[in-house]
N, C-alpha and C. Protein backbone atom coordinates (compact mmCIF):
# COMPACT_ATOMS: atom_id res chain seq x y z
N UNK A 1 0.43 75.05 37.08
CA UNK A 1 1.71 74.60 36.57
C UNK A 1 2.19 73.42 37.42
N UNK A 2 2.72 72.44 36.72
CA UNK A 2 3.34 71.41 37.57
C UNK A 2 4.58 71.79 38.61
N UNK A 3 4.76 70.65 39.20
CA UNK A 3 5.49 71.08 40.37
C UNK A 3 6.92 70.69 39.20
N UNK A 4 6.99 69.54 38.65
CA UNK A 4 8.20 69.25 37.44
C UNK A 4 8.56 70.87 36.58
N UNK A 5 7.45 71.49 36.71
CA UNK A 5 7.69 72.21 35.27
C UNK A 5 8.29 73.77 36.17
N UNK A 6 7.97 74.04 37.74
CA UNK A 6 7.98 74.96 38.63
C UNK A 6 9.68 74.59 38.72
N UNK A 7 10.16 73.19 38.88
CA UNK A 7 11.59 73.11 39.45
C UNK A 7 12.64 73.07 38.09
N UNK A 8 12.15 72.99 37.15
CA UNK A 8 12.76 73.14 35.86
C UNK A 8 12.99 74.77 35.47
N UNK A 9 12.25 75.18 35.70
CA UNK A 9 12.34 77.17 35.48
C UNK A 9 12.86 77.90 36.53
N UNK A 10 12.93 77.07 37.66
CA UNK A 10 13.55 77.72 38.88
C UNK A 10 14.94 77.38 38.58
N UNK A 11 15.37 76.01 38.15
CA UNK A 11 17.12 75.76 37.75
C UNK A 11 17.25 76.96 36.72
N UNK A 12 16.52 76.90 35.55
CA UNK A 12 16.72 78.04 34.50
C UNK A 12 16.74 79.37 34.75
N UNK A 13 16.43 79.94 35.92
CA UNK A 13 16.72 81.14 36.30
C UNK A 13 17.97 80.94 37.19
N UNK A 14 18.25 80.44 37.75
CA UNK A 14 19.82 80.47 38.15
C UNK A 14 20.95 80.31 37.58
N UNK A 15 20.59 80.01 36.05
CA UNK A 15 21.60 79.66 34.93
C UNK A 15 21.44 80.88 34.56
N UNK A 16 20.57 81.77 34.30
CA UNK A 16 20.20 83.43 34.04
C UNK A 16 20.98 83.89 34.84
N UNK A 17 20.67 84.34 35.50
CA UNK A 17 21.38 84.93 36.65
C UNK A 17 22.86 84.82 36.63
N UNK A 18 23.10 83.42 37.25
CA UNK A 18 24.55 83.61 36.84
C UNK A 18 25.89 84.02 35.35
N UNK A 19 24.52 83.83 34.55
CA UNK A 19 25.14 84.51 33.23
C UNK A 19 25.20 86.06 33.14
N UNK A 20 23.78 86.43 33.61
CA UNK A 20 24.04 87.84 34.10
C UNK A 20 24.84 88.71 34.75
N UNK A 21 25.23 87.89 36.06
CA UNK A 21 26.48 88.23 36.80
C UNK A 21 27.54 88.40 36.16
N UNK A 22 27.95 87.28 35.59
CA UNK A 22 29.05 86.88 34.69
C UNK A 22 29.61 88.09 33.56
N UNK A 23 28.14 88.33 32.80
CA UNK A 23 28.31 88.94 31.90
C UNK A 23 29.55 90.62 31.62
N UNK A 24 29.40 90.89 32.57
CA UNK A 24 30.61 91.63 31.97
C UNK A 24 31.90 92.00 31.88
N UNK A 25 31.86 90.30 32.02
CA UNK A 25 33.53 89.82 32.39
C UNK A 25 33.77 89.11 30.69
N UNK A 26 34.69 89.84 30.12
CA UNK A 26 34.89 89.18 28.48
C UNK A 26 36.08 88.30 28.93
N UNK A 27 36.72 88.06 29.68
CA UNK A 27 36.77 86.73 30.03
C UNK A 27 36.58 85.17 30.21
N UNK A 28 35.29 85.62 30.88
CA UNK A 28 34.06 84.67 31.12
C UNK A 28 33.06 84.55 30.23
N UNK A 29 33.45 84.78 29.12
CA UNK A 29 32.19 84.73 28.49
C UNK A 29 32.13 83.21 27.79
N UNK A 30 32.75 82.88 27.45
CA UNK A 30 32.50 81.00 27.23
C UNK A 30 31.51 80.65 28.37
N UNK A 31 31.73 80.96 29.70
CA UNK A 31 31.22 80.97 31.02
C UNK A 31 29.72 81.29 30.88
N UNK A 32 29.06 82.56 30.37
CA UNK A 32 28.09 83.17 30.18
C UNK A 32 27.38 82.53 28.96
N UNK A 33 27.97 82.02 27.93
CA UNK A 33 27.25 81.26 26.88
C UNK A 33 26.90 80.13 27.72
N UNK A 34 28.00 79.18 28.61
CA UNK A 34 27.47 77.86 28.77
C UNK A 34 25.77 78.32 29.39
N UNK A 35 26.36 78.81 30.78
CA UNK A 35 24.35 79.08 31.54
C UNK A 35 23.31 79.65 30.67
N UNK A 36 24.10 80.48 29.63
CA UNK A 36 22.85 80.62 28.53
C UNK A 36 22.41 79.40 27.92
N UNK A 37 23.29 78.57 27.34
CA UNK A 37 22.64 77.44 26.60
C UNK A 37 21.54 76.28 27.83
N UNK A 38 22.31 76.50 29.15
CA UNK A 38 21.91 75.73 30.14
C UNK A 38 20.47 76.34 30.19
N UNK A 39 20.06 77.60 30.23
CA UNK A 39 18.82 78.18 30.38
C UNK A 39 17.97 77.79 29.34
N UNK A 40 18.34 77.64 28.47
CA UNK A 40 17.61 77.74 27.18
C UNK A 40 17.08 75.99 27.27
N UNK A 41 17.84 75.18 27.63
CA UNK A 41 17.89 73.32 27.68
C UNK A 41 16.72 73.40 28.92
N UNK A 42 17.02 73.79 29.94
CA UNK A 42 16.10 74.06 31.10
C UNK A 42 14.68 74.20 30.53
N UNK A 43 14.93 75.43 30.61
CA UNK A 43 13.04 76.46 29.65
C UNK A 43 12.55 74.96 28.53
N UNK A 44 13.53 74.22 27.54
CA UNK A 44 12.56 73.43 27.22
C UNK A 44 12.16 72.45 27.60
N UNK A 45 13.01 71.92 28.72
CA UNK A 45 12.82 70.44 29.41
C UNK A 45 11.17 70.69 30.20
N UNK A 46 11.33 72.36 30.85
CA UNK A 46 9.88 72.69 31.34
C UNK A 46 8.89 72.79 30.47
N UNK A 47 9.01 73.18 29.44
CA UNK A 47 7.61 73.00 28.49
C UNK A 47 7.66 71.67 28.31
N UNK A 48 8.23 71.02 28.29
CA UNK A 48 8.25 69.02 27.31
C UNK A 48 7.42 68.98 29.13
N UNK A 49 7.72 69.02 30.24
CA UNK A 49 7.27 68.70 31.64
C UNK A 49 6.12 69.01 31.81
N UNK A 50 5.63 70.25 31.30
CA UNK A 50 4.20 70.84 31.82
C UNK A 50 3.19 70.00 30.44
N UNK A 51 3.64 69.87 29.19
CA UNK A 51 3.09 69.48 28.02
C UNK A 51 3.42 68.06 28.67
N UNK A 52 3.92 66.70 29.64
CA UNK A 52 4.14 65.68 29.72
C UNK A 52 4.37 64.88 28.47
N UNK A 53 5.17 65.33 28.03
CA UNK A 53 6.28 64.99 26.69
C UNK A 53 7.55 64.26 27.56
N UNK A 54 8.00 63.19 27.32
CA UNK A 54 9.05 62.78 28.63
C UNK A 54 10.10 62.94 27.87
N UNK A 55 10.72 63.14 29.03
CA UNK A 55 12.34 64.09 28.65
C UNK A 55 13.34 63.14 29.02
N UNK A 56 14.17 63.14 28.16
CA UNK A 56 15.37 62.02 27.87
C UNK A 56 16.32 62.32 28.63
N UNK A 57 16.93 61.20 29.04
CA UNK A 57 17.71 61.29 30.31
C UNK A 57 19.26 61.15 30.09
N UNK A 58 19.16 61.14 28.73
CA UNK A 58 21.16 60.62 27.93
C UNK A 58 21.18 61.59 27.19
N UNK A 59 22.32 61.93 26.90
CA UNK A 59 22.45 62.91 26.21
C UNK A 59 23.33 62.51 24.45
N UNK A 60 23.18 61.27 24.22
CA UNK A 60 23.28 60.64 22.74
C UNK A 60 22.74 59.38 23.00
N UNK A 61 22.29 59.16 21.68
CA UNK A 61 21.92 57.51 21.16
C UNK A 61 22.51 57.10 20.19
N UNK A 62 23.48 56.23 19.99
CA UNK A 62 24.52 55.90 18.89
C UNK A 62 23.16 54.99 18.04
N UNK A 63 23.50 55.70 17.02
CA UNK A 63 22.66 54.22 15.60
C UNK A 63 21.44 54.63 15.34
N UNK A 64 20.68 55.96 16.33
CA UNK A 64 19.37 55.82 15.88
C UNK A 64 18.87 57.81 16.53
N UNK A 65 18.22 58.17 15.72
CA UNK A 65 17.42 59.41 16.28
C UNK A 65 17.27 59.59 17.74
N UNK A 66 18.45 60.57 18.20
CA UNK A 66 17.90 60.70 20.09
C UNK A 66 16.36 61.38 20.06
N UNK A 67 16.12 60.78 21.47
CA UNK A 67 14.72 61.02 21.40
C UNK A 67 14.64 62.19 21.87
N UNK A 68 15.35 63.25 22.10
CA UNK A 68 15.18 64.74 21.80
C UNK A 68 14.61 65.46 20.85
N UNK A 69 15.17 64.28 20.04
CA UNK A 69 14.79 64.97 18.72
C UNK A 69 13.42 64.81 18.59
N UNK A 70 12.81 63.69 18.93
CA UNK A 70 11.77 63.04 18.72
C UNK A 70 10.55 63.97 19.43
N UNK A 71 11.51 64.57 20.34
CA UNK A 71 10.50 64.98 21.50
C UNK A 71 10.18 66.61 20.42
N UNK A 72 10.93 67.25 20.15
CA UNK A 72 11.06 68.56 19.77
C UNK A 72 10.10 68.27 18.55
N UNK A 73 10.32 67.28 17.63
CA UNK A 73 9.42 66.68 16.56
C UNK A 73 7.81 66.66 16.88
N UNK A 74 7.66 66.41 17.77
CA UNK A 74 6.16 65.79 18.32
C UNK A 74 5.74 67.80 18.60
N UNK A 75 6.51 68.75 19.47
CA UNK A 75 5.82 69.99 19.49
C UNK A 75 5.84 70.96 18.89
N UNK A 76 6.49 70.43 17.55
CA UNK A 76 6.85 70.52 15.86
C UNK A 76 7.68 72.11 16.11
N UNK A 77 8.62 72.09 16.67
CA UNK A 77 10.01 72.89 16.51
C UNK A 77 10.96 72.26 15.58
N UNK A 78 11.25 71.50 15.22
CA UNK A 78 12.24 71.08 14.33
C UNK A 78 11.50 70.44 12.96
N UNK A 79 10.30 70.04 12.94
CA UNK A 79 9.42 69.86 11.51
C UNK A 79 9.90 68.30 11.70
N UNK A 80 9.41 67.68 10.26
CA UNK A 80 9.71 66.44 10.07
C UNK A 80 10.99 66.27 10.01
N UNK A 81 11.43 64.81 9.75
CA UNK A 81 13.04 64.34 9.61
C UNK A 81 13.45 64.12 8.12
């Protein structure tokens, strides 16, 4: 496993975790969704890393297909456009 794809799953388990912690505070739970979604963004930035699929560094592109999309396209999770 790459060392990119080792430090990408190691952030994603601390976004676990702290959702875990979190979790049984219904309070916090906006709190517990964000590190969930954060885990979930993580886990794929590490597969696009270990597959060397390069991972986009903005988080919009006004006028044209972010290349997220492009990227998720290419390991055919989202199908054609």
């Amino acid at each position: 496993m790459k060392k990119g794809t080792t430090e990408w799953l190691e952030f994603a388990n601390r976004d676990l975790e702290a959702a875990r912690i979190l979790l049984n505070s219904s309070y916090l739970a906006n709190v517990v969704l964000f590190h969930s979604q954060q885990c979930i963004e993580k886990c794929l930035k590490a597969y696009l890393e270990e597959n060397a699929i390069r991972i986009p560094k903005i988080h919009s592109n006004v006028g044209r297909t972010p290349e997220w999309k492009w990227a998720l396209i290419k390991i055919n999770i989202l199908g054609p456009l």
